[in-house]
N, C-alpha and C. Protein backbone atom coordinates (compact mmCIF):
# COMPACT_ATOMS: atom_id res chain seq x y z
N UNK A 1 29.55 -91.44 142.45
CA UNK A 1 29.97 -90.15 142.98
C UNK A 1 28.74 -89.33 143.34
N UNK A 2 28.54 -89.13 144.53
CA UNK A 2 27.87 -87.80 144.90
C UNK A 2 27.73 -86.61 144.09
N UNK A 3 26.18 -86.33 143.79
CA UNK A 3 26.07 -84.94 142.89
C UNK A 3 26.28 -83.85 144.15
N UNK A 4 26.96 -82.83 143.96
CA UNK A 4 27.03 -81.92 144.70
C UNK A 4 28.45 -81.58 145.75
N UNK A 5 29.13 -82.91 145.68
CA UNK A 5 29.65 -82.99 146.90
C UNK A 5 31.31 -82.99 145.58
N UNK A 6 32.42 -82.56 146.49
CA UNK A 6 33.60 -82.50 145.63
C UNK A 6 34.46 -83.80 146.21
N UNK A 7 34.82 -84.30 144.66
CA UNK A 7 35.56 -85.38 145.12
C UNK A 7 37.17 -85.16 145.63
N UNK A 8 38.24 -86.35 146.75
CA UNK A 8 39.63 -85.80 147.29
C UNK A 8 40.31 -84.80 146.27
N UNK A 9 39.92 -85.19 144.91
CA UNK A 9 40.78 -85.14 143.57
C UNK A 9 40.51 -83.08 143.57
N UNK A 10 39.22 -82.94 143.62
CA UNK A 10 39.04 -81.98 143.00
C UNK A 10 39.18 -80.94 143.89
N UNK A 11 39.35 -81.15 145.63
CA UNK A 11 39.73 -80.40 146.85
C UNK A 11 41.14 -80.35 146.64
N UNK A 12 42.36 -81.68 145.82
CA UNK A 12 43.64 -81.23 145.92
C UNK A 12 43.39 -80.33 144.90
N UNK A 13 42.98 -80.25 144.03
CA UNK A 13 43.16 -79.54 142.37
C UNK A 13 42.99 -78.21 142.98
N UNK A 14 42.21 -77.79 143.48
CA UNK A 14 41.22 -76.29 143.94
C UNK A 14 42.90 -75.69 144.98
N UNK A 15 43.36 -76.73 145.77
CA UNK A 15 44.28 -75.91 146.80
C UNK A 15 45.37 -76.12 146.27
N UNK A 16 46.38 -76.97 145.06
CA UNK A 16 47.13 -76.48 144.32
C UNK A 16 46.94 -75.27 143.91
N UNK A 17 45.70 -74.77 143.01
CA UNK A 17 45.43 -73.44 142.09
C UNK A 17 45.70 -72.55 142.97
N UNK A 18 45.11 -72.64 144.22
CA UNK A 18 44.76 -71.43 145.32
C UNK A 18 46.63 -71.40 145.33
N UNK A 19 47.25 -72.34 145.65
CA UNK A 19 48.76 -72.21 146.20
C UNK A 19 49.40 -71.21 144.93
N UNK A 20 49.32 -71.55 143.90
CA UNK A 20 49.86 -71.23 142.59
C UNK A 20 49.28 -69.87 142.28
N UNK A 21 47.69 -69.76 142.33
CA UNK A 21 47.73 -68.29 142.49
C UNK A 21 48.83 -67.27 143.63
N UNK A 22 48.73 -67.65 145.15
CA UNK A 22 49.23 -66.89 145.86
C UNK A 22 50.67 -66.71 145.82
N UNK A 23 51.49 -67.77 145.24
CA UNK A 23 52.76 -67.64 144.75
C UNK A 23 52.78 -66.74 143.77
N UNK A 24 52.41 -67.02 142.49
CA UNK A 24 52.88 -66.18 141.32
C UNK A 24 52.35 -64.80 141.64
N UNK A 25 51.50 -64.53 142.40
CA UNK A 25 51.06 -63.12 143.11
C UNK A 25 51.92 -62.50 143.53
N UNK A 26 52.92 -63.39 144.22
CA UNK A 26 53.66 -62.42 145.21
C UNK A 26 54.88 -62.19 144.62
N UNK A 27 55.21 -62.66 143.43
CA UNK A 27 56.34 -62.66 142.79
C UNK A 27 55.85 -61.68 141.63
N UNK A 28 54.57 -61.44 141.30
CA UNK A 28 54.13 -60.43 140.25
C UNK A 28 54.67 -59.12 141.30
N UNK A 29 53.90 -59.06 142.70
CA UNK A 29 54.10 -58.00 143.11
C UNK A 29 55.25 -57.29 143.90
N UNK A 30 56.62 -58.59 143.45
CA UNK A 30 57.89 -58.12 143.98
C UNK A 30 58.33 -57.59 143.12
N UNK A 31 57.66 -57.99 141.37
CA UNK A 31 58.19 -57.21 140.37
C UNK A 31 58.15 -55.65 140.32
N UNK A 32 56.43 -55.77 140.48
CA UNK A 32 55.63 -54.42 139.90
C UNK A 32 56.49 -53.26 141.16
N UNK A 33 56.97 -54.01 142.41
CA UNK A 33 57.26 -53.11 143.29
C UNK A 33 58.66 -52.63 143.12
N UNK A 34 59.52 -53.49 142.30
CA UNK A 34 61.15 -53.37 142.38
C UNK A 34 61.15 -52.71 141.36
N UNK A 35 60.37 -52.36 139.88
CA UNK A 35 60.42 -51.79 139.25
C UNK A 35 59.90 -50.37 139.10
N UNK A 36 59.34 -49.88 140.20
CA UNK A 36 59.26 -48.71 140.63
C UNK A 36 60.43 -48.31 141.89
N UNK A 37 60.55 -49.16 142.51
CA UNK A 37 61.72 -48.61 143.52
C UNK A 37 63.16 -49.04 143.61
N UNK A 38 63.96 -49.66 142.12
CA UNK A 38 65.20 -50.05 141.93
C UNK A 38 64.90 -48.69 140.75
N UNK A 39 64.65 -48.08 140.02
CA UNK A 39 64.94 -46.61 139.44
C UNK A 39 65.06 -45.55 140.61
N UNK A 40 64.12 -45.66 141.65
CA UNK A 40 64.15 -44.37 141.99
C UNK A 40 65.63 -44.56 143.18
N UNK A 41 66.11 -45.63 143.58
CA UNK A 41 67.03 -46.01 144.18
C UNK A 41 68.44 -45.45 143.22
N UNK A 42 68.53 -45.90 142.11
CA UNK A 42 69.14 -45.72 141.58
C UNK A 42 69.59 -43.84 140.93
N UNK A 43 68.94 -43.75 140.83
CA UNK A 43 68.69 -41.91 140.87
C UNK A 43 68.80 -41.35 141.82
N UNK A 44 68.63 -41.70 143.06
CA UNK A 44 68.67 -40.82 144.62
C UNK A 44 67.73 -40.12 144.83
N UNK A 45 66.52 -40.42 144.46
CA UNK A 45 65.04 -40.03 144.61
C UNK A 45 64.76 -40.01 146.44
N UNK A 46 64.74 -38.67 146.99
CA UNK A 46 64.39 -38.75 148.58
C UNK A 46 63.44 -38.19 148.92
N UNK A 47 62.66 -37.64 149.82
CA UNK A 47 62.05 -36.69 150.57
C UNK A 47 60.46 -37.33 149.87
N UNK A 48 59.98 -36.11 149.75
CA UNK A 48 58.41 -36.89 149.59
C UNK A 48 58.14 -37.59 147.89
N UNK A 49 59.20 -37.04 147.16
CA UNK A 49 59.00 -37.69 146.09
C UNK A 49 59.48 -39.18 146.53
N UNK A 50 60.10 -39.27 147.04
CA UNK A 50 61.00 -41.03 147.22
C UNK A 50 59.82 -41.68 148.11
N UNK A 51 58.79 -41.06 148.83
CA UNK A 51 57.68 -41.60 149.77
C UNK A 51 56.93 -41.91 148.44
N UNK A 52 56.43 -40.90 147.92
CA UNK A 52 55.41 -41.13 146.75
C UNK A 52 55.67 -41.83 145.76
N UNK A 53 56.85 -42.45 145.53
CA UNK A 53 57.24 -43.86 144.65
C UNK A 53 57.44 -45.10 145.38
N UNK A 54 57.34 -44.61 146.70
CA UNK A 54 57.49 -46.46 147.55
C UNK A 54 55.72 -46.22 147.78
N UNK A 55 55.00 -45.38 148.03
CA UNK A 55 53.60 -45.51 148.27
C UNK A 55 52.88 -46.02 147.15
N UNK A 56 53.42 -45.65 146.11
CA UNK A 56 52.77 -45.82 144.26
C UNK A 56 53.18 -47.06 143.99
N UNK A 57 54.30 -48.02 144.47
CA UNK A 57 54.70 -48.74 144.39
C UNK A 57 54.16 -49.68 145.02
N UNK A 58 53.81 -49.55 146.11
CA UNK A 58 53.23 -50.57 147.00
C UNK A 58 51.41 -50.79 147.04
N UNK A 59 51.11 -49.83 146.04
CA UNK A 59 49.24 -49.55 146.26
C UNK A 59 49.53 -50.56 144.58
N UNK A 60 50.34 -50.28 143.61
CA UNK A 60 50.66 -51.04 142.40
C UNK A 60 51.01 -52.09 142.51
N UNK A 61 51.73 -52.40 143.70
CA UNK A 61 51.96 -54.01 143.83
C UNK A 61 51.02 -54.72 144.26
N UNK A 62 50.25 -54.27 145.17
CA UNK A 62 48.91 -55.00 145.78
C UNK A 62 47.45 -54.92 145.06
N UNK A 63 47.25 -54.27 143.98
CA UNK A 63 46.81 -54.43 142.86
C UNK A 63 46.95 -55.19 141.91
N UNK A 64 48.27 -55.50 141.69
CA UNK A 64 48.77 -56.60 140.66
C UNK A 64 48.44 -58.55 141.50
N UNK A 65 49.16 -57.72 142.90
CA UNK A 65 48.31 -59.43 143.33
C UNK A 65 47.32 -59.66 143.53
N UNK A 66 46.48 -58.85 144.03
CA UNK A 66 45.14 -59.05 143.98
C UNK A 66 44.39 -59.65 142.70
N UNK A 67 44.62 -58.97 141.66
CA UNK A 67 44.50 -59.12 140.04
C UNK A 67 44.81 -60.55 139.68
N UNK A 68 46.09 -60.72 139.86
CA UNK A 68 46.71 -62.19 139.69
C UNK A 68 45.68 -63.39 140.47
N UNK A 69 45.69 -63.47 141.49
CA UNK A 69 44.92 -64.37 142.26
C UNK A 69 43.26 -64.35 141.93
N UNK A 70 43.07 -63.30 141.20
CA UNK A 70 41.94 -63.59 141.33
C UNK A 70 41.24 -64.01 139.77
N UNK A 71 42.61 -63.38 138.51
CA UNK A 71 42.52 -63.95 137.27
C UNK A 71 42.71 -65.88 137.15
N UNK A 72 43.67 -65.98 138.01
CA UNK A 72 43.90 -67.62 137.96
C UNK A 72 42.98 -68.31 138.64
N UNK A 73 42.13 -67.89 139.65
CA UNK A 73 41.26 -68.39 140.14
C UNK A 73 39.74 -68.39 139.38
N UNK A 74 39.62 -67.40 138.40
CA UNK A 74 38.82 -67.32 137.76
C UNK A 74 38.98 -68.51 136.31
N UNK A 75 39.97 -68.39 136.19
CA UNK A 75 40.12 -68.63 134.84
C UNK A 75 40.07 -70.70 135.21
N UNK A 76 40.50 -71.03 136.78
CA UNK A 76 40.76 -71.91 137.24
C UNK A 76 39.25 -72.60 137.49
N UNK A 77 38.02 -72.08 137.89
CA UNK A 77 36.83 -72.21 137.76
C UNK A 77 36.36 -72.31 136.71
N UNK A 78 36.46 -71.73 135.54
CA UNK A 78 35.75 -71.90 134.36
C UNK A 78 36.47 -73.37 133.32
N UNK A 79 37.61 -73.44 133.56
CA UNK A 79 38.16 -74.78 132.99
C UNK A 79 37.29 -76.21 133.70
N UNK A 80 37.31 -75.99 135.39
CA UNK A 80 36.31 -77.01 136.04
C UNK A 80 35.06 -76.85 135.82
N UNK A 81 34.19 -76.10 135.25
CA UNK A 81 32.57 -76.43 135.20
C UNK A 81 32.85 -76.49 133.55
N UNK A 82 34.14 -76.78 132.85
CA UNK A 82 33.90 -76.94 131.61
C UNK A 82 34.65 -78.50 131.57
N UNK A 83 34.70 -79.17 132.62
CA UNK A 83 35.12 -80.06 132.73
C UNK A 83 36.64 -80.41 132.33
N UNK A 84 37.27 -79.60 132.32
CA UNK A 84 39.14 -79.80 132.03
C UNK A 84 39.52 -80.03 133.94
């Protein structure tokens, strides 16, 4: 094996993780988002308060995926230079 160079094995391994991060991302951030805007739905929250919970909602959801993708990708690197 080539020092330096990544073997087929470890290019599928890397774009599973990448897939699996961007999935569970987007499902973190359908949470973080429905759980700010299925209350205020439910209450009849309108006018600029009902803007300022879909805006808080949506700057919180894209935070959470960002976060996500980039914890599993981290955490997904340190298992490979520890050889798992």
């Amino acid at each position: 094996m080539d020092m330096g160079r990544e073997s087929r094995w470890e290019k599928d391994a890397m774009t599973v993780e990448i897939v699996f991060a961007v999935v569970t991302a987007a499902f973190l951030a359908a949470i973080v988002f429905g759980a700010l805007l299925v209350p205020a739905v439910l209450i009849g929250v309108s006018g600029p308060a009902g803007k300022a919970l879909l805006v808080m909602g949506a700057v919180l959801a894209a935070f959470a995926a960002v976060w996500r993708v980039v914890r599993v990708l981290l955490r997904f690197d340190a298992g490979r230079r520890q050889g798992r």
